[in-house]
Protein backbone atom coordinates (compact mmCIF):
# COMPACT_ATOMS: atom_id res chain seq x y z
CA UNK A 1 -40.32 48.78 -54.13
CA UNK A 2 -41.49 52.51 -54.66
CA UNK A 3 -44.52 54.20 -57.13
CA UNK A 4 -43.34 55.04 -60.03
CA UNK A 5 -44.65 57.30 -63.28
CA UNK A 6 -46.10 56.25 -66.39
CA UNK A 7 -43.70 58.47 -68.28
CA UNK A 8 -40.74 57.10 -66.29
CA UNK A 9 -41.74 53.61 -66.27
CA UNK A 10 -41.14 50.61 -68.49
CA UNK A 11 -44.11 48.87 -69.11
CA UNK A 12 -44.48 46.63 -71.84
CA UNK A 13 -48.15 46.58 -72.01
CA UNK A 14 -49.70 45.94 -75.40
CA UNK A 15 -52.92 46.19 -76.65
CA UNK A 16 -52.46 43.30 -79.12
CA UNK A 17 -51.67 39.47 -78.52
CA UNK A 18 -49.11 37.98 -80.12
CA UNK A 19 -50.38 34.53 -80.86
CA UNK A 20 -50.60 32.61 -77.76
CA UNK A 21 -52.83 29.86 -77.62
CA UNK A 22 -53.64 29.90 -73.99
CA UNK A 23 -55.98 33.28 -72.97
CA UNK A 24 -54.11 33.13 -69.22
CA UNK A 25 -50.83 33.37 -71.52
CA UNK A 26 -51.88 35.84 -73.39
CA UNK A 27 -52.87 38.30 -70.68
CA UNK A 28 -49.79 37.63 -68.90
CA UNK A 29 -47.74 39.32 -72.45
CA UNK A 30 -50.13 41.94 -72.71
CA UNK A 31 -50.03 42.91 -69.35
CA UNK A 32 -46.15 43.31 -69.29
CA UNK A 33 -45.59 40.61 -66.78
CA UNK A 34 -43.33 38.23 -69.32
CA UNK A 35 -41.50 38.12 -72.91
CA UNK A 36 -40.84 34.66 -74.17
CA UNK A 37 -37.28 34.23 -75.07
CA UNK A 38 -37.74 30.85 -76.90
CA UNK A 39 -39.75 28.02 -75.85
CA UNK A 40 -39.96 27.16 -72.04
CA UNK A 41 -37.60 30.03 -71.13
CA UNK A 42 -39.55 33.38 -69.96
CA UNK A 43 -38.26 36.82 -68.97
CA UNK A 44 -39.56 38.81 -66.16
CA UNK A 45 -39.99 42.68 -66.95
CA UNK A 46 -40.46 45.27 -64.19
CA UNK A 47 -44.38 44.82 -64.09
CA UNK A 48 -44.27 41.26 -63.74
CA UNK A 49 -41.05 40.95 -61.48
CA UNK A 50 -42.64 43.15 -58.72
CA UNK A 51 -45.36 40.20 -58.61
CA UNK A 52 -42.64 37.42 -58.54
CA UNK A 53 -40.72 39.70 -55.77
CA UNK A 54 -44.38 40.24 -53.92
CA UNK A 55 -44.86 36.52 -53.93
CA UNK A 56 -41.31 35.78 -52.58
CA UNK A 57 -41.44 38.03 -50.03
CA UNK A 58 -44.64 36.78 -48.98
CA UNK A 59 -43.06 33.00 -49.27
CA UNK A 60 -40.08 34.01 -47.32
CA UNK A 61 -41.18 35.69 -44.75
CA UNK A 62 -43.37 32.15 -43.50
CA UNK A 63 -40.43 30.26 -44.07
CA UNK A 64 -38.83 32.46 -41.96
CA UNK A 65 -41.17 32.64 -39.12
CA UNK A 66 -41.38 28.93 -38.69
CA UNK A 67 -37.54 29.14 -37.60
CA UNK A 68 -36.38 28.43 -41.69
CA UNK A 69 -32.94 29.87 -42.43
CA UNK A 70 -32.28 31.27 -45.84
CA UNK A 71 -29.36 29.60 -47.92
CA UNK A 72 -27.78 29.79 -51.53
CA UNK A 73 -26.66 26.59 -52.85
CA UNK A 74 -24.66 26.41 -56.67
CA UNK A 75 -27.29 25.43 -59.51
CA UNK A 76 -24.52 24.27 -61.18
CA UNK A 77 -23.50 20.45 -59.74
CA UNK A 78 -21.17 17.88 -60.93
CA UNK A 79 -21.89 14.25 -61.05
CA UNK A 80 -20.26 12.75 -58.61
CA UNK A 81 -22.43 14.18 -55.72
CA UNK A 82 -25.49 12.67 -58.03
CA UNK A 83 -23.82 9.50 -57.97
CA UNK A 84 -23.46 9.34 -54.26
CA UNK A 85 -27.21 10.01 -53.71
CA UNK A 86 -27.91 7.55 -57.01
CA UNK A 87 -29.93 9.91 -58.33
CA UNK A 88 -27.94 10.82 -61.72
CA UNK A 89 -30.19 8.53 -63.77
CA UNK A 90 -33.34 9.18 -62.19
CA UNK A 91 -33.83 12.60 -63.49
CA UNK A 92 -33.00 11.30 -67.48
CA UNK A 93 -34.53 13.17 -70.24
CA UNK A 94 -35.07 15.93 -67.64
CA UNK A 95 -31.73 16.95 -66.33
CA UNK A 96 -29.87 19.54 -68.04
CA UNK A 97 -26.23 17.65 -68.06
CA UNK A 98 -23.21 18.93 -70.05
CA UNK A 99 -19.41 18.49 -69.75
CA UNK A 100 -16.85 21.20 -68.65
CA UNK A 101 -13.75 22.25 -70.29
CA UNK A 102 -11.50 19.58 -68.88
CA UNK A 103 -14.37 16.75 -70.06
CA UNK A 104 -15.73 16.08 -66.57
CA UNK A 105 -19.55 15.64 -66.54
CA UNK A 106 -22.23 18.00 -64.66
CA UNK A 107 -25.55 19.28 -64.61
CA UNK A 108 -27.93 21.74 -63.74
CA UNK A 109 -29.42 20.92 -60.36
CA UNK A 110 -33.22 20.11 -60.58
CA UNK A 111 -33.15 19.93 -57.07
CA UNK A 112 -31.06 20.21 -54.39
CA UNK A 113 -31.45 17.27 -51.56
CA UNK A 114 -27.75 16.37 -52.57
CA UNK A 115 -26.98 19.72 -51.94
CA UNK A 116 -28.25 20.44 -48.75
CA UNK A 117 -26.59 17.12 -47.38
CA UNK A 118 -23.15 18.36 -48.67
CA UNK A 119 -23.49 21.73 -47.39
CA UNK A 120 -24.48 20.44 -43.38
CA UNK A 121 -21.77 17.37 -44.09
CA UNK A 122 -18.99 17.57 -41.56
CA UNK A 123 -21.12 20.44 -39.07
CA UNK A 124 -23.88 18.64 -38.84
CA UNK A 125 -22.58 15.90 -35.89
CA UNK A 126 -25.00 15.81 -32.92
CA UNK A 127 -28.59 14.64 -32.28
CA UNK A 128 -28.11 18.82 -30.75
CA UNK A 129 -27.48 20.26 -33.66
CA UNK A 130 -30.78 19.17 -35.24
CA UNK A 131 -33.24 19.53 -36.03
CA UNK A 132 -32.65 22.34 -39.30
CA UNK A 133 -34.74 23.72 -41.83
CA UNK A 134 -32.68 25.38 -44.72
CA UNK A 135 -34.54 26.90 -47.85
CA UNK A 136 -33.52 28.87 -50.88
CA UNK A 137 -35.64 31.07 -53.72
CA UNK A 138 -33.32 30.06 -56.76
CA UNK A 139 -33.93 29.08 -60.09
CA UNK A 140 -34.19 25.84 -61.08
CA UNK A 141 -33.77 24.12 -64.61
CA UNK A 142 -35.27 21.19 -66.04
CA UNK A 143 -35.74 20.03 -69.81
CA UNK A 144 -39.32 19.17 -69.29
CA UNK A 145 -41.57 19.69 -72.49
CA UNK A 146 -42.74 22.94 -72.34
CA UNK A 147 -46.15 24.18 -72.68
CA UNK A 148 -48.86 26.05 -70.72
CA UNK A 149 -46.79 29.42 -70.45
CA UNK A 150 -45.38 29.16 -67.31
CA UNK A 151 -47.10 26.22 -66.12
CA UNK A 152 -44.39 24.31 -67.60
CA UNK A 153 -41.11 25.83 -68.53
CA UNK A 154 -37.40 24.81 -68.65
CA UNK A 155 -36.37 27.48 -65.94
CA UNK A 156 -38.43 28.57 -63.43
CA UNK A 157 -38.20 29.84 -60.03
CA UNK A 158 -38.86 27.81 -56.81
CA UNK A 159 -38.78 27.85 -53.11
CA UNK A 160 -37.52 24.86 -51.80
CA UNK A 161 -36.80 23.43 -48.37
CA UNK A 162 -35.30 20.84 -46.79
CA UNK A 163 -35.31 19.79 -43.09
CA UNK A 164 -32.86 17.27 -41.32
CA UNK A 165 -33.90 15.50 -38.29
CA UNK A 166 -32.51 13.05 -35.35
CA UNK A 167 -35.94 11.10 -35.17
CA UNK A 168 -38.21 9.91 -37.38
CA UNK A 169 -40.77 12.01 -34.92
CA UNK A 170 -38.88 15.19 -35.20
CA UNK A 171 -39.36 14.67 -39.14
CA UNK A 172 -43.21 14.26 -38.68
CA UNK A 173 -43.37 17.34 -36.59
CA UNK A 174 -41.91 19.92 -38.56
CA UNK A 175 -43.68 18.53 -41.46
CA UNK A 176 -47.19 19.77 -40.22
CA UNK A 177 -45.25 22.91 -39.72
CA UNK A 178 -44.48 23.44 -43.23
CA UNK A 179 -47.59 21.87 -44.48
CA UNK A 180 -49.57 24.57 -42.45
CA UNK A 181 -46.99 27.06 -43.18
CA UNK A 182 -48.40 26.17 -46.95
CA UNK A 183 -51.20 26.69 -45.92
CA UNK A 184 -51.19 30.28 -44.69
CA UNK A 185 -49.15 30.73 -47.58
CA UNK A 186 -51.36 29.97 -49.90
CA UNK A 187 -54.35 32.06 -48.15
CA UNK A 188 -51.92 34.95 -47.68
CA UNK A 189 -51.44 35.06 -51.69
CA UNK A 190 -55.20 34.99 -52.49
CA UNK A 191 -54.76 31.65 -53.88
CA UNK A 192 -57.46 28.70 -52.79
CA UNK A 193 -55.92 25.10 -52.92
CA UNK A 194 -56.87 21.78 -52.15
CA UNK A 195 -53.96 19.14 -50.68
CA UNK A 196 -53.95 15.73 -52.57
CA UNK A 197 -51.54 12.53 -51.30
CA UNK A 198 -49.33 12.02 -53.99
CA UNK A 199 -46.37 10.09 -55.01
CA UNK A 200 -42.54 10.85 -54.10
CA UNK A 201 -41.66 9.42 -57.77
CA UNK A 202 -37.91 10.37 -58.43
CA UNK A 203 -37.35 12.44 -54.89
CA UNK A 204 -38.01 9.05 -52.82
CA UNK A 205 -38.58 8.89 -49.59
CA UNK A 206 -42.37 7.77 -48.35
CA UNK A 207 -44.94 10.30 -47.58
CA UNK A 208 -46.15 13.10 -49.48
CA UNK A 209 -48.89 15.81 -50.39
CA UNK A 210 -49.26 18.16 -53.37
CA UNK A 211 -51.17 21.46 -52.88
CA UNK A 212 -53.05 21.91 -56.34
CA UNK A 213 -54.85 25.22 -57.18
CA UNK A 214 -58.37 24.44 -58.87
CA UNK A 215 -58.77 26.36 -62.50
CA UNK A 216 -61.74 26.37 -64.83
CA UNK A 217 -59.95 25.53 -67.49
CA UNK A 218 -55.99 25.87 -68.51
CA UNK A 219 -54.58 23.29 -65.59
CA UNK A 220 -52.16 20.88 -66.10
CA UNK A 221 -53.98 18.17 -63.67
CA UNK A 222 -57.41 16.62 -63.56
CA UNK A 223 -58.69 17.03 -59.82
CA UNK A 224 -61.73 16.26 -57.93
CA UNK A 225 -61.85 19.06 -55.12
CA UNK A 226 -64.14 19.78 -52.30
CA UNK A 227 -66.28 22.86 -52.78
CA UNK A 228 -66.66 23.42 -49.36
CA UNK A 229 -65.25 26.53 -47.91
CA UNK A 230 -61.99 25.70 -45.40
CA UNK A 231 -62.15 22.02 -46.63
CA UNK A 232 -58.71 21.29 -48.47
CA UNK A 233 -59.75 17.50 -49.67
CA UNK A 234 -58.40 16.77 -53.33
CA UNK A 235 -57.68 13.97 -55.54
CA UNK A 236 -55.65 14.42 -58.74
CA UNK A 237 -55.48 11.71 -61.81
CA UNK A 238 -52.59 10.95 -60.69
CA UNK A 239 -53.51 9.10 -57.86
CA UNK A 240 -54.54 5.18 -57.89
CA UNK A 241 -57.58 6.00 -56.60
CA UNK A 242 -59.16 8.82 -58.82
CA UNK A 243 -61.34 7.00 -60.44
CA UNK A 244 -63.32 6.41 -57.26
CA UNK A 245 -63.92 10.01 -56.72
CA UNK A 246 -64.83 10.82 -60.25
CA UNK A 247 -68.49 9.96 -62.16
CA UNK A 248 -68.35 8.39 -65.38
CA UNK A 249 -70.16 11.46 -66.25
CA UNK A 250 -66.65 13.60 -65.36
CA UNK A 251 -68.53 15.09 -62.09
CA UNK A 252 -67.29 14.67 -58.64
CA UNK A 253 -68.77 12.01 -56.37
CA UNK A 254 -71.47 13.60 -54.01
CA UNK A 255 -69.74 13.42 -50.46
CA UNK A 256 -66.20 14.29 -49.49
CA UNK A 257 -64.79 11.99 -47.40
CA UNK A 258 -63.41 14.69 -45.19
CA UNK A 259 -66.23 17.28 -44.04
CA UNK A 260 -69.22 15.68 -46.48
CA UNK A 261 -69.12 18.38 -48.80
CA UNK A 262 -70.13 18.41 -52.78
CA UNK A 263 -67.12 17.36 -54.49
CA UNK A 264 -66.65 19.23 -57.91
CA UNK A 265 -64.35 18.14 -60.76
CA UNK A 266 -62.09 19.97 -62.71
CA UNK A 267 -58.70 21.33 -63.77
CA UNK A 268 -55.50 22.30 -61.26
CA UNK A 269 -52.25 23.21 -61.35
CA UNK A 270 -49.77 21.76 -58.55
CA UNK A 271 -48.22 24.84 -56.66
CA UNK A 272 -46.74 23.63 -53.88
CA UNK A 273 -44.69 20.16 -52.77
CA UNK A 274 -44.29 18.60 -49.00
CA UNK A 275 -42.09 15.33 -48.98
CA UNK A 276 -41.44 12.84 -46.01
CA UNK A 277 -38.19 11.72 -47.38
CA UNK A 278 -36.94 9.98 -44.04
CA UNK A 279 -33.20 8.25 -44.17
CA UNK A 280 -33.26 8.27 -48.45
CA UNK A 281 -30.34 10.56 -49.10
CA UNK A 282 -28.24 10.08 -45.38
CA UNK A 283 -28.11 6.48 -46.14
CA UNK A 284 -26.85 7.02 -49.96
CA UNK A 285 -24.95 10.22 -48.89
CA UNK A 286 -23.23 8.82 -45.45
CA UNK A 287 -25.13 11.75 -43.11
CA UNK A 288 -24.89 10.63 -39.91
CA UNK A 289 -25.47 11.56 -36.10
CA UNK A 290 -24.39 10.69 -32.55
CA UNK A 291 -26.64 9.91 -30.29
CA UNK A 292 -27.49 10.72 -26.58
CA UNK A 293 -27.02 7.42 -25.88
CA UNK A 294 -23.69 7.24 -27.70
CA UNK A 295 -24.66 5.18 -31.19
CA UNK A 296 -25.18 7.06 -34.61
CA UNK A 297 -28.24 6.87 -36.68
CA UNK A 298 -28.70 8.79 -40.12
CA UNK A 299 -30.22 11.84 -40.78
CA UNK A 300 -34.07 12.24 -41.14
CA UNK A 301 -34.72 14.11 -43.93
CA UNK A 302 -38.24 16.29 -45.22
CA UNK A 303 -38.16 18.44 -48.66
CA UNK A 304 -40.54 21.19 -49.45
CA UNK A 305 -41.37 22.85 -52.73
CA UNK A 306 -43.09 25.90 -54.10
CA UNK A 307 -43.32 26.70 -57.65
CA UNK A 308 -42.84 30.48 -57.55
CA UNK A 309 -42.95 31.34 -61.32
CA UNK A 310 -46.75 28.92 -61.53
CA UNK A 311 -48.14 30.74 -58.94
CA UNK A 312 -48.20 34.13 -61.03
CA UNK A 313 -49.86 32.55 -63.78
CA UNK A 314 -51.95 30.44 -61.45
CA UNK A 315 -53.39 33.91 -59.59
CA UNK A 316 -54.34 34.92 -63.32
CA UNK A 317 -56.20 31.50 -63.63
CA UNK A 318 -58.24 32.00 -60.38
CA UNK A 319 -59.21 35.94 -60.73
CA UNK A 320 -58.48 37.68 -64.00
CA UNK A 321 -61.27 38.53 -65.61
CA UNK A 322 -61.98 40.27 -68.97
CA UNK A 323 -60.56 43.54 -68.13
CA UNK A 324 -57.09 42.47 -67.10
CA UNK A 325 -55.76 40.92 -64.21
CA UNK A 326 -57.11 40.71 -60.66
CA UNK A 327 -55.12 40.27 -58.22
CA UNK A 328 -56.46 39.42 -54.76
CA UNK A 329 -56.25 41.55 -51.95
CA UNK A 330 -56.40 39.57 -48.55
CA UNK A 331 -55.35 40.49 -44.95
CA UNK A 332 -51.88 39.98 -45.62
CA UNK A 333 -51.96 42.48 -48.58
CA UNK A 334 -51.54 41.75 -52.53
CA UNK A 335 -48.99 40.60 -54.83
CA UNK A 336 -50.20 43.22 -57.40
CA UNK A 337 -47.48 45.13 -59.35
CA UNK A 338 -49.04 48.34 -57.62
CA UNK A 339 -51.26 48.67 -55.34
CA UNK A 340 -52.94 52.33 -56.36
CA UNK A 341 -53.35 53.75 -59.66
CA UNK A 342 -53.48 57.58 -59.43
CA UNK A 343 -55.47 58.37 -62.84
CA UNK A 344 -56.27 61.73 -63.70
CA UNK A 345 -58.71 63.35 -66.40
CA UNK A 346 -55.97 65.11 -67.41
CA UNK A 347 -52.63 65.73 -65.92
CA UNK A 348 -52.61 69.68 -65.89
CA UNK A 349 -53.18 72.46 -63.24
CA UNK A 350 -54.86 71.57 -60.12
CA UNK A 351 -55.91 67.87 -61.16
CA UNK A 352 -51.81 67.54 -61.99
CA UNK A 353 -51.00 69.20 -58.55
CA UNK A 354 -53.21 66.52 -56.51
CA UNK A 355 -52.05 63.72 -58.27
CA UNK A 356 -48.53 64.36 -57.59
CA UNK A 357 -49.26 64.80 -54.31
CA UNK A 358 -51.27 61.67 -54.06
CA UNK A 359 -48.17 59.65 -55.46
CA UNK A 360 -45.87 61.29 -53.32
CA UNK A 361 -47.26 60.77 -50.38
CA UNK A 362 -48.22 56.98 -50.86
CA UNK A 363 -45.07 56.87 -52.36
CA UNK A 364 -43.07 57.84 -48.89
CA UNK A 365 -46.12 55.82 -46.63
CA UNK A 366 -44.65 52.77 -48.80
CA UNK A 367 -47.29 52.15 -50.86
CA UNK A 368 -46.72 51.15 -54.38
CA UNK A 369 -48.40 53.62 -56.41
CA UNK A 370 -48.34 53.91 -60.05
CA UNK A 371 -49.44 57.61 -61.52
CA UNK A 372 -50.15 57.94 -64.80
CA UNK A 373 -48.97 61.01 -65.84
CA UNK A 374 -48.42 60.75 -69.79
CA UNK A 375 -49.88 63.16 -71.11
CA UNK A 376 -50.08 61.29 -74.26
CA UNK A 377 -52.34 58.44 -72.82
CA UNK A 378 -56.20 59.40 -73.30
CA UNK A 379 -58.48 58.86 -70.16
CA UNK A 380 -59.67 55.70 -71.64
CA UNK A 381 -56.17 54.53 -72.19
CA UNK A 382 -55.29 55.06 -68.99
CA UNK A 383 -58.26 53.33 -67.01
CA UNK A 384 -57.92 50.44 -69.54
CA UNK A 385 -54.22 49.89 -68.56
CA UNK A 386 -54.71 50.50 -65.02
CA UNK A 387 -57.32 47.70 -65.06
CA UNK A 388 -54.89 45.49 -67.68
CA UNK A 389 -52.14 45.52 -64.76
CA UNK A 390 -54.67 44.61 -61.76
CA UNK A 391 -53.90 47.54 -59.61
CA UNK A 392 -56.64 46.97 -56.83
CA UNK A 393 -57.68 50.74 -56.15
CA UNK A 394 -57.93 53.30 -58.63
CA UNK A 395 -57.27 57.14 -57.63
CA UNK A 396 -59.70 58.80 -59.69
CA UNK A 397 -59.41 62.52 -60.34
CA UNK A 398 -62.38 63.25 -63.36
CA UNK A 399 -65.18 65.64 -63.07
CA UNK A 400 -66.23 64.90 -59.95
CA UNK A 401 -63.11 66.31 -58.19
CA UNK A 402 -63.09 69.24 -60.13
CA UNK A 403 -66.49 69.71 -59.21
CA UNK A 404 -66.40 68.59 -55.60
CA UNK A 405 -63.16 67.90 -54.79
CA UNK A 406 -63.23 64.87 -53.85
CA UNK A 407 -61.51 61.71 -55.60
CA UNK A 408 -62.91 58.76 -56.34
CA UNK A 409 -61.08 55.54 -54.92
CA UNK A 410 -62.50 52.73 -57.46
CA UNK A 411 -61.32 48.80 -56.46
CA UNK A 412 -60.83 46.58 -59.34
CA UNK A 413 -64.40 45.31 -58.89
CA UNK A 414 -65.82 48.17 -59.95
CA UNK A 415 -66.60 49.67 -56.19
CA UNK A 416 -66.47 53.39 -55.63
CA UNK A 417 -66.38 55.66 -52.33
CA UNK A 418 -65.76 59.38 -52.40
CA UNK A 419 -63.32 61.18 -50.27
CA UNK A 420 -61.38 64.00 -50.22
CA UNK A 421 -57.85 64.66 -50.95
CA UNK A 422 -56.36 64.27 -47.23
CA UNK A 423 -58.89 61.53 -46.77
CA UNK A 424 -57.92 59.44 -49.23
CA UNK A 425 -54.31 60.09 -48.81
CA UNK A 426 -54.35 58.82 -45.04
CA UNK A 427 -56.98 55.90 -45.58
CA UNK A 428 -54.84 54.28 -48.71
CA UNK A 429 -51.16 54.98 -46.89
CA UNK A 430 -52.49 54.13 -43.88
């Protein structure tokens, strides 16, 4: 992605709401991240699809360097492969079924375990050609009741995964793998979870954990979470054994089981998925492997979610503040829209002439830099904006540069150093 002008650029910020219930929902319509199209289905516009394309890229490129390869596999299924697995009934009242033009029954795939299978079926012969992890950023469609703004919608996108083992061992091992992969994920985004056992419910299989992000308010999940920093212990109210981590009063218990730590209870939202799901789909699906020793056995198989489209609202959950968004800047880098706003007084003479060069150059060092160059836009409009969208460093060229001139580089949190023009230039493209 590339900086781009206010005058040139769509975005659909707004300075009223239009209704929503939920404040996180709100922000994410005034900030020009989403339009509802009906209920459960949300559009992307160019603000908030350079976040979603930020957090893939971040997703992907983990995947990637824990030896992942990247696939596409048809969201469009028919039964019969959802037979084989015995799945077609598992998903009713959430799966999106309808019949084609010569009456023969399909669906939308929720998920795609059958998929994977079919697409390895027939290549996939030898205990040598495991072990495989495959994953895919696709959309995925489920008739789920909608609510909580992205939280919960009928289409959303997600990463998922899917390994395929010899051994039950080789399963286990590339199963820490992803779940640290999450892990680094998760820290890379600016996002702090906590990893809760949970239950495999319709994907079967016998072992797996839920990453949940703890909110304030606005979750879809009770948890109990350990405040302690690099602890991950959490327990959601969906697990049997909740209520033994949670005072009547609605407080955590005082010691987490893990590191001792105060335990703290409140609200998450589940952003990521690791599943065990061993010989569940080989057996149904007929996936089988030679041997060295000359038998077959069936395919070991893990699955690994991330709920792409949650995680946007989930980063306005954890760090937006009255202002606007907030998005977090860690080592990695941020998922913000734009990562300089280039604000100036007033866009005339030599004020005009340094901020075009500030956005040019950032622009060709790669940074995403957003200038605001309407002439239209007050000064107030345009630091309120800047601040609406999250940009993490403002580019400030008021009084004091046409007194000094130097610019003032302002972070979302209100922090300001002075530099000059080159300075600043080669610090933020640097």
């Amino acid at each position: 992605m590339v900086g781009v002008r206010r005058s040139d650029a769509f975005l659909a910020t707004s300075r009223e709401d239009r209704g929503e219930a939920r404040d996180d929902v709100r922000l994410a319509v005034r900030a020009g991240l989403v339009r509802q199209f009906g209920s459960g289905l949300y559009g992307f516009a160019p603000t908030g699809e350079r976040v979603r394309r930020n957090v893939i890229d971040v997703v992907a490129a983990e995947m990637d360097a824990i030896g992942g390869q990247r696939v596409s596999l048809p969201q469009l299924n028919y039964r019969d492969v959802w037979e084989a697995s015995g799945r077609w009934g598992s998903f009713e009242g959430e799966m999106f079924t309808l019949e084609n033009r010569d009456d023969v029954e399909m669906c939308l795939a929720p998920s795609h375990e059958e998929g994977v299978v079919h697409l390895v079926d027939g290549f996939v012969r030898s205990y040598d050609d495991l072990p495989l992890l495959l994953y895919q950023v696709e959309s995925k469609h489920r008739d789920d009741h909608a609510r909580n703004g992205l939280l919960r919608t009928k289409e959303f996108t997600m990463k998922d995964a899917y390994s395929l083992h010899a051994t039950e061992a080789g399963l286990r091992e590339t199963y820490r793998e992803v779940r640290a992969a999450y892990e680094r994920i998760f820290d890379a985004l600016g996002l702090d979870v906590v990893v809760c056992e949970a239950d495999n419910a319709a994907m079967g299989g016998s072992t797996s954990e839920e990453f949940v992000a703890p909110v304030d308010s606005g979750g879809t999940l009770d948890v109990v979470a350990c405040e302690r920093e690099g602890c991950r212990f959490g327990v959601t109210d969906e697990h049997r054994d909740f209520g033994a981590y949670r005072r009547e009063d609605g407080d955590g218990v005082d010691a987490c089981p893990d590191c001792g730590g105060a335990l703290r209870a409140t609200e998450g939202v589940e952003v990521g998925h690791v599943f065990q799901l061993g010989t569940r789909y080989s057996d149904a699906m007929d996936l089988r492997v030679d041997t060295a020793d000359g038998d077959q056995t069936a395919v070991e198989m893990g699955s690994y979610g991330i709920g792409v489209t949650r995680i946007v609202q989930t980063l306005c959950l954890q760090h937006a503040d009255a202002d606007g968004c907030r998005w977090p800047v860690t080592d990695h880098g941020t998922v913000a829209p734009y990562e300089v706003a280039v604000v100036p007084l007033s866009y005339e003479g030599d004020a005009k002439d340094a901020a075009d060069r500030v956005h040019d150059e950032l622009e060709a060092a790669g940074v995403d830099c957003l200038l605001f160059d309407d002439r239209e836009q007050t000064i107030g409009e345009r630091f309120a904006e800047s601040d609406l969208l999250g940009a993490p460093t403002k580019v400030v060229l008021g009084n004091h540069y046409a007194e000094t001139g130097e610019v003032e580089l302002e972070s979302r949190d209100d922090d300001t150093r002075y530099r000059d023009l080159d300075a600043a230039i080669a610090e933020l493209g640097g």
